[in-house]
C-alpha atoms as a PDB file:
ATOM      1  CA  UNK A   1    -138.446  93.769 -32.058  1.00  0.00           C
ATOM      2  CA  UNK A   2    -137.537  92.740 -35.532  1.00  0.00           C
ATOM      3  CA  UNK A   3    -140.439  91.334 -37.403  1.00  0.00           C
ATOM      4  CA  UNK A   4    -140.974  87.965 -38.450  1.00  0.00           C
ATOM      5  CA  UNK A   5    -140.293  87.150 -41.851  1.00  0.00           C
ATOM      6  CA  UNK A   6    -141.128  84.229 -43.639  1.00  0.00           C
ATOM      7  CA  UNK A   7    -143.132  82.280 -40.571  1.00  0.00           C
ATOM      8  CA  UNK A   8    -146.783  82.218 -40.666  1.00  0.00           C
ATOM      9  CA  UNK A   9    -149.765  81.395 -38.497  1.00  0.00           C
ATOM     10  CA  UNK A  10    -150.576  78.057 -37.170  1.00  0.00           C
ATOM     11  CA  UNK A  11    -153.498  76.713 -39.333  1.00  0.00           C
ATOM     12  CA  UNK A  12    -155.797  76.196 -35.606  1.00  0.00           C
ATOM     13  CA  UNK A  13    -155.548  80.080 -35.455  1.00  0.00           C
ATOM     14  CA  UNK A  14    -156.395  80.779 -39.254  1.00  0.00           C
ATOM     15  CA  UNK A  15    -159.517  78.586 -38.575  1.00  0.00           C
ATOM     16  CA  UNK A  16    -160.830  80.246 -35.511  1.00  0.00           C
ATOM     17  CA  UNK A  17    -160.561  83.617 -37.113  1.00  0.00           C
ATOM     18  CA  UNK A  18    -162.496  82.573 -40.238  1.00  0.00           C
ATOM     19  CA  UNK A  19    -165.167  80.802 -37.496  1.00  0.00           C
ATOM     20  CA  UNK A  20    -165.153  84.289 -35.797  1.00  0.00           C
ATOM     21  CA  UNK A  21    -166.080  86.410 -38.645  1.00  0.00           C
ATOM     22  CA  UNK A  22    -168.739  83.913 -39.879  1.00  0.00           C
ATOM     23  CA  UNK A  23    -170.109  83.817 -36.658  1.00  0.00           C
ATOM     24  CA  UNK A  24    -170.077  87.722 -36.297  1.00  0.00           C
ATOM     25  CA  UNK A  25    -171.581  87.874 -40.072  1.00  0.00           C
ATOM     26  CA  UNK A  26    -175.035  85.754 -39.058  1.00  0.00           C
ATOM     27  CA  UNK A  27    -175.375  87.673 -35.776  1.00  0.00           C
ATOM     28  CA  UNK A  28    -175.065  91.026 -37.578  1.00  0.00           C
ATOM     29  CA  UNK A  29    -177.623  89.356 -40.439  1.00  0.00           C
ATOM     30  CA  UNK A  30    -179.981  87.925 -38.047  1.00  0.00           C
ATOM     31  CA  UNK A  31    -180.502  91.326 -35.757  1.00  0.00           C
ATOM     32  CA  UNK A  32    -180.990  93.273 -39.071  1.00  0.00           C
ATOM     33  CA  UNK A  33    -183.463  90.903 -40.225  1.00  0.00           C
ATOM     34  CA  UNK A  34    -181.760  89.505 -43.640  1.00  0.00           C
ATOM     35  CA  UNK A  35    -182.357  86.092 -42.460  1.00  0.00           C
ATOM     36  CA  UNK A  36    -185.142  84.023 -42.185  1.00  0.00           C
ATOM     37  CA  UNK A  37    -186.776  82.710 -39.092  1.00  0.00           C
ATOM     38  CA  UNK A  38    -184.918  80.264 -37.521  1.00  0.00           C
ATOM     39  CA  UNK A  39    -187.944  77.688 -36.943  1.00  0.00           C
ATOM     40  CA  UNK A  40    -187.161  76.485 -40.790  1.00  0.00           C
ATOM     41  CA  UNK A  41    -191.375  77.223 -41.932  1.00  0.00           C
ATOM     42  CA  UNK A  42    -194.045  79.584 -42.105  1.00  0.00           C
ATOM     43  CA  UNK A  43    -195.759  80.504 -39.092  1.00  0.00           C
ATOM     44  CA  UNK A  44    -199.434  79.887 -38.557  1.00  0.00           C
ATOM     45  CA  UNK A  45    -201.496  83.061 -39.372  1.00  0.00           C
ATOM     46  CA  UNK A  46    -203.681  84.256 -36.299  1.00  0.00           C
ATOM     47  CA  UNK A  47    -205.632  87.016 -35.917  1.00  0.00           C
ATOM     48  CA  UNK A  48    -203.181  89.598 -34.458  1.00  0.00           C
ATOM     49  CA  UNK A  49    -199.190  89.323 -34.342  1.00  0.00           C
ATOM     50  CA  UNK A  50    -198.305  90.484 -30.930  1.00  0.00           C
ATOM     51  CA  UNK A  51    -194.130  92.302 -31.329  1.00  0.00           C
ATOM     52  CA  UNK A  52    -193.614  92.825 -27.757  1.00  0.00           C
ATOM     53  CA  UNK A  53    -190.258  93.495 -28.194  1.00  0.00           C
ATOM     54  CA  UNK A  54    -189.403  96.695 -26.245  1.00  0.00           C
ATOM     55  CA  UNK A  55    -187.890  98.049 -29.201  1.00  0.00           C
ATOM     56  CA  UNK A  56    -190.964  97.947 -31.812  1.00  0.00           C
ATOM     57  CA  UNK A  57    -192.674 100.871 -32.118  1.00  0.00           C
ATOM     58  CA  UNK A  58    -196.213 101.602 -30.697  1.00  0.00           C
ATOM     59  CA  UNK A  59    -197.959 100.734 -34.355  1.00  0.00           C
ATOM     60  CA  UNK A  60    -196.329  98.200 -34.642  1.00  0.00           C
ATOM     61  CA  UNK A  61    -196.560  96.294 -31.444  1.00  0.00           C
ATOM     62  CA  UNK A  62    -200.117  95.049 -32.872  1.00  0.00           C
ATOM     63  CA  UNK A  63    -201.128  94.367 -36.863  1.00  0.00           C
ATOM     64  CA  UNK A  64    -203.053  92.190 -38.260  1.00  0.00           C
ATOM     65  CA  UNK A  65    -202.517  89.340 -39.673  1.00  0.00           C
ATOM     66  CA  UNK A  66    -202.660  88.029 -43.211  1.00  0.00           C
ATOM     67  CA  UNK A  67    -205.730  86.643 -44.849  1.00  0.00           C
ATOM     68  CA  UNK A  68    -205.595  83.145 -46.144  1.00  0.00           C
ATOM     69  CA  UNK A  69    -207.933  82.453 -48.201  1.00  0.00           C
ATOM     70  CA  UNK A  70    -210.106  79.248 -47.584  1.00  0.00           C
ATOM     71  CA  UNK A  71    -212.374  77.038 -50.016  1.00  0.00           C
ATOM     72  CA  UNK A  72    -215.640  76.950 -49.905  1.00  0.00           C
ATOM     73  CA  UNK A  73    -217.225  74.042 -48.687  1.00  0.00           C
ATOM     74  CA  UNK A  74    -220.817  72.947 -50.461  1.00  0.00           C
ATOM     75  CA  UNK A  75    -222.702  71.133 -48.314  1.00  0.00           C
ATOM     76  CA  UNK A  76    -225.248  71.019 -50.886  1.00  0.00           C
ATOM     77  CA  UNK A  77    -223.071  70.566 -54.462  1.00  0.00           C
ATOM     78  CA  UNK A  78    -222.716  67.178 -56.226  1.00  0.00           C
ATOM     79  CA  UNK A  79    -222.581  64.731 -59.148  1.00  0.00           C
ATOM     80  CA  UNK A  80    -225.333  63.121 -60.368  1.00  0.00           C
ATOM     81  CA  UNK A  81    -224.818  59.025 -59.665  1.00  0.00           C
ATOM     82  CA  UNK A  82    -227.824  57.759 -61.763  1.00  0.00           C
ATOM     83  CA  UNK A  83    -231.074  58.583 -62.907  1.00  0.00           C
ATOM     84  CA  UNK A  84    -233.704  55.889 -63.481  1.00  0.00           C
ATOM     85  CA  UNK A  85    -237.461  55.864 -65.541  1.00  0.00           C
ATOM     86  CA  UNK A  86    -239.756  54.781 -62.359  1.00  0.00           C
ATOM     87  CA  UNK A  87    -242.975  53.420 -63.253  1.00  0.00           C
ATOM     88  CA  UNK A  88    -245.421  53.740 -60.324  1.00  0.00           C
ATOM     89  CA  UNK A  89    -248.839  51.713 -60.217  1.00  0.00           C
ATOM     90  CA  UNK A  90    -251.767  54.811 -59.805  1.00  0.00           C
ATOM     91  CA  UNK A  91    -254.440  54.525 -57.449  1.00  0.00           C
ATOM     92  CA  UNK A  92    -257.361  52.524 -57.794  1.00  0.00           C
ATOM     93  CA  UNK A  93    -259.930  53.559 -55.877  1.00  0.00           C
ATOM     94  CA  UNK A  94    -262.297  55.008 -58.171  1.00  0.00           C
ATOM     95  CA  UNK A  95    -264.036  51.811 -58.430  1.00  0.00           C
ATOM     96  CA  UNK A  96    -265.252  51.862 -62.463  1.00  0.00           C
ATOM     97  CA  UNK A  97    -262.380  48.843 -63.068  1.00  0.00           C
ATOM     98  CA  UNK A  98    -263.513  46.759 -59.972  1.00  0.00           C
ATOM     99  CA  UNK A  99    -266.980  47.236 -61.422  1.00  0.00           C
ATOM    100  CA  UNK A 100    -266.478  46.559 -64.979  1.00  0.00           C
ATOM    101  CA  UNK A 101    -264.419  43.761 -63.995  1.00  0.00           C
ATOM    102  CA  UNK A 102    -267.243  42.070 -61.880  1.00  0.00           C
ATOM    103  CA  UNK A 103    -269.808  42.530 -64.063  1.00  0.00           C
ATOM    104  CA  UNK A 104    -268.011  40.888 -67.321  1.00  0.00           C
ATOM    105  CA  UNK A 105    -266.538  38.095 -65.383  1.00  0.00           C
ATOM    106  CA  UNK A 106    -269.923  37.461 -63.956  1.00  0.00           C
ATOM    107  CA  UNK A 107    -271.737  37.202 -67.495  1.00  0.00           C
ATOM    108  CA  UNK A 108    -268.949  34.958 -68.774  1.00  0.00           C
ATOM    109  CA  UNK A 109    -269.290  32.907 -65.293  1.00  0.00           C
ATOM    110  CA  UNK A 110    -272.965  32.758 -65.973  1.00  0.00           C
ATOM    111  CA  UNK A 111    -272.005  30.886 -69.505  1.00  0.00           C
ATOM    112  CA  UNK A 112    -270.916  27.861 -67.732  1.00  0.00           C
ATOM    113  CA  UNK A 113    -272.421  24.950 -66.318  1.00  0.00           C
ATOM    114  CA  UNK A 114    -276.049  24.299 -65.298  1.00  0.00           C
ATOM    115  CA  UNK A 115    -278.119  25.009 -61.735  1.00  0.00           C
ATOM    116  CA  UNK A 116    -275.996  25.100 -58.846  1.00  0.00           C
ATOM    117  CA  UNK A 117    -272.583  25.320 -60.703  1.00  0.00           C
ATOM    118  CA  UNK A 118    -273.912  28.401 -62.957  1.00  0.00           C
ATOM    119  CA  UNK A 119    -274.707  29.884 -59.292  1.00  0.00           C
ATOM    120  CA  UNK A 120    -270.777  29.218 -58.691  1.00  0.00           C
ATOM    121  CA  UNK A 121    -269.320  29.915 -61.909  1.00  0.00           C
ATOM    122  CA  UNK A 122    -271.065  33.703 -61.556  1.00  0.00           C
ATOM    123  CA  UNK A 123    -269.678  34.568 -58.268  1.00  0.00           C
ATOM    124  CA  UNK A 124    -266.169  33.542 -59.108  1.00  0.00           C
ATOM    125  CA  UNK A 125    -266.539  34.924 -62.539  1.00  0.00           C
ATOM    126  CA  UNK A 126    -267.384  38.115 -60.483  1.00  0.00           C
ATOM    127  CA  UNK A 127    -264.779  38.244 -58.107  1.00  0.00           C
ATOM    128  CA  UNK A 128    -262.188  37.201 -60.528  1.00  0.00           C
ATOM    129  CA  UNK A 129    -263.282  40.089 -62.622  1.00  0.00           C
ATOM    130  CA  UNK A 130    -263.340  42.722 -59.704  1.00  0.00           C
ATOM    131  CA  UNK A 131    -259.760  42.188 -58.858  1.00  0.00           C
ATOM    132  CA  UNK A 132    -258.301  41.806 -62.786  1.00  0.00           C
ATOM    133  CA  UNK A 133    -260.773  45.003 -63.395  1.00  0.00           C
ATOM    134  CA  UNK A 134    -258.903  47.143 -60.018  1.00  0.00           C
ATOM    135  CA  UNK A 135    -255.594  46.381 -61.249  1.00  0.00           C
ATOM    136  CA  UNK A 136    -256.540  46.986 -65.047  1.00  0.00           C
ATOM    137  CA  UNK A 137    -257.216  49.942 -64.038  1.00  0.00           C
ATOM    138  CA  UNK A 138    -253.881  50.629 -61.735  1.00  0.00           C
ATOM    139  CA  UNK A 139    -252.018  49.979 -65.251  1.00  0.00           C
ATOM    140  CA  UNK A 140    -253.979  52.221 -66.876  1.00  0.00           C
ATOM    141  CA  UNK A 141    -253.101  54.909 -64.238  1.00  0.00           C
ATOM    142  CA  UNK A 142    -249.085  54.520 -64.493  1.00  0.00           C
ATOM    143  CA  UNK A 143    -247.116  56.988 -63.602  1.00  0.00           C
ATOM    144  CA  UNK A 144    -243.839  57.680 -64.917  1.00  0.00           C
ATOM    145  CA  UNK A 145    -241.585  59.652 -62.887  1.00  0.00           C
ATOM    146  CA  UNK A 146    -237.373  59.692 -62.928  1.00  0.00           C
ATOM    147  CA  UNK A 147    -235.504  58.955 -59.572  1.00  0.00           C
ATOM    148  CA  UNK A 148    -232.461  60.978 -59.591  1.00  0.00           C
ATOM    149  CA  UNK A 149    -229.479  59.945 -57.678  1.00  0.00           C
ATOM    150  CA  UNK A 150    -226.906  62.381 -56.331  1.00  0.00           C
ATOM    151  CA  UNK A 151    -223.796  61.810 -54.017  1.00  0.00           C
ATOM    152  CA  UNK A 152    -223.212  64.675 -52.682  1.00  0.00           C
ATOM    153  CA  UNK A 153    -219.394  66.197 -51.874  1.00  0.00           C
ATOM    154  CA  UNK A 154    -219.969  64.978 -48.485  1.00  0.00           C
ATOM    155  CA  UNK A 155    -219.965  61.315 -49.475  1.00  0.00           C
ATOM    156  CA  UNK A 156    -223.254  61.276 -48.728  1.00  0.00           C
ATOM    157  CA  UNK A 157    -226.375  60.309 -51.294  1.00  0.00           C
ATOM    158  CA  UNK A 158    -229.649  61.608 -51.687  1.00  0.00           C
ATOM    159  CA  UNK A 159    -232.421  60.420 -54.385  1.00  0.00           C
ATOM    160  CA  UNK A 160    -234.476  63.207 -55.802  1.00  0.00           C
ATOM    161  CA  UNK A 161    -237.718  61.853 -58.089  1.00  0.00           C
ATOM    162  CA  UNK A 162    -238.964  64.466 -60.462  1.00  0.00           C
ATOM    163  CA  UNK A 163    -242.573  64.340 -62.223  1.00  0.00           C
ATOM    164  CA  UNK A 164    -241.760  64.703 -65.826  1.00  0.00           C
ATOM    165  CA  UNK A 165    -238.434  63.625 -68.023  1.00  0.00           C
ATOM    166  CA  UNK A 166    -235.221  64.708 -67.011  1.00  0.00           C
ATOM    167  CA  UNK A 167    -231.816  66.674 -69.118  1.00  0.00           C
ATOM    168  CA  UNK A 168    -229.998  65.296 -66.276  1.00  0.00           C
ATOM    169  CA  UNK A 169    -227.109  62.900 -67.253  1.00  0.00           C
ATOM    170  CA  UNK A 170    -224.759  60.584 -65.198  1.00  0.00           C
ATOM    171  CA  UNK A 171    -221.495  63.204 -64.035  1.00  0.00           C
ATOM    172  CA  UNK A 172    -223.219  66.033 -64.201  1.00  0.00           C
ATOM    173  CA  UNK A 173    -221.892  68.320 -61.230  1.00  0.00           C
ATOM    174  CA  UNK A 174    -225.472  69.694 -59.263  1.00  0.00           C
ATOM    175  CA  UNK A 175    -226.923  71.826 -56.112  1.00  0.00           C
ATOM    176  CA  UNK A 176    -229.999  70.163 -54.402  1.00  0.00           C
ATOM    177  CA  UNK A 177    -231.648  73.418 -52.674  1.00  0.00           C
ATOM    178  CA  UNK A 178    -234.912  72.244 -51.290  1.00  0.00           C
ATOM    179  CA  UNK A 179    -235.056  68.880 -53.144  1.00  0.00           C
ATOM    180  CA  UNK A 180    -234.566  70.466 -56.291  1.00  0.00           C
ATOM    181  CA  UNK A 181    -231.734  70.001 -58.440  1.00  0.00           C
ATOM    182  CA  UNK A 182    -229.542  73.095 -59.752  1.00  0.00           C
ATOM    183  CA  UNK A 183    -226.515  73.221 -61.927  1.00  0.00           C
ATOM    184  CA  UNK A 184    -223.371  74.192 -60.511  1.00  0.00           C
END
């Protein structure tokens, strides 16, 4: 046989032999592990990666898998929305206003009129000045306290009213433990 000179391969054949090796390359790559997984992502951690493969060794067959660390979610962390100077009317049920109150607006009652209309003019004098003397003396008893609004990370909002004045501003990020407000 006298060798061919000068006349090559048909181009079809020169294809399928670079397919070939290509091919023969990613199989090699893929059994050694050079390649990634052929899903295209991550997989989802769970607790134990199972490689049942009857070539793995016995250690390996089960590990653990990786940790991801989560974020902590507050259910009790916020912002502060508002906070708002509350004036609240105090009791009055001591009595000493109603009393006061009576008795003045009965003497300047009993200043008008003659006979039966003095009579009159005393008792509403009197009642008039029992109920301006009970809620002079509610005024006199205000209390100021400070209603706190907080929207918690939840979406949710919960008002908090503290006794005395409040460092609290609007945006400032909180805890509520127990109805009482923390900083973060």
């Amino acid at each position: 046989m006298e060798p061919q000179t000068g006349k090559s391969l048909h181009p079809l054949v020169w294809v399928a032999g670079v397919v070939f090796i290509v091919f023969c390359g990613a199989g090699v790559a893929a059994l050694m592990g050079w390649t990634p997984s052929s899903a295209g992502k991550q997989a989802e951690p769970s607790p134990a990666v199972r490689l049942d493969h009857p070539g793995a060794p016995a250690a390996e067959r089960l590990r653990p898998a990786a940790k991801v660390p989560v974020a902590a979610i507050c259910a009790e962390c916020g912002v502060i929305q508002s906070v708002q100077e509350v004036d609240t009317n105090g009791p009055g049920g001591s009595g000493i206003g109603a009393i006061g109150g009576a008795v003045v607006g009965g003497v300047l009652g009993h200043q008008v009129g003659q006979g039966d209309g003095r009579k009159v003019a005393t008792v509403v004098g009197a009642v008039g000045g029992a109920l301006a003397g009970n809620e002079i003396e509610k005024r006199v008893n205000v209390a100021k306290t400070f209603e706190i609004t907080v929207r918690l990370d939840d979406g949710s909002s919960r008002a908090i009213t503290e006794a005395n004045a409040t460092s609290w501003r609007v945006g400032d990020k909180v805890r509520v433990v127990n109805g009482v407000i923390h900083a973060r």
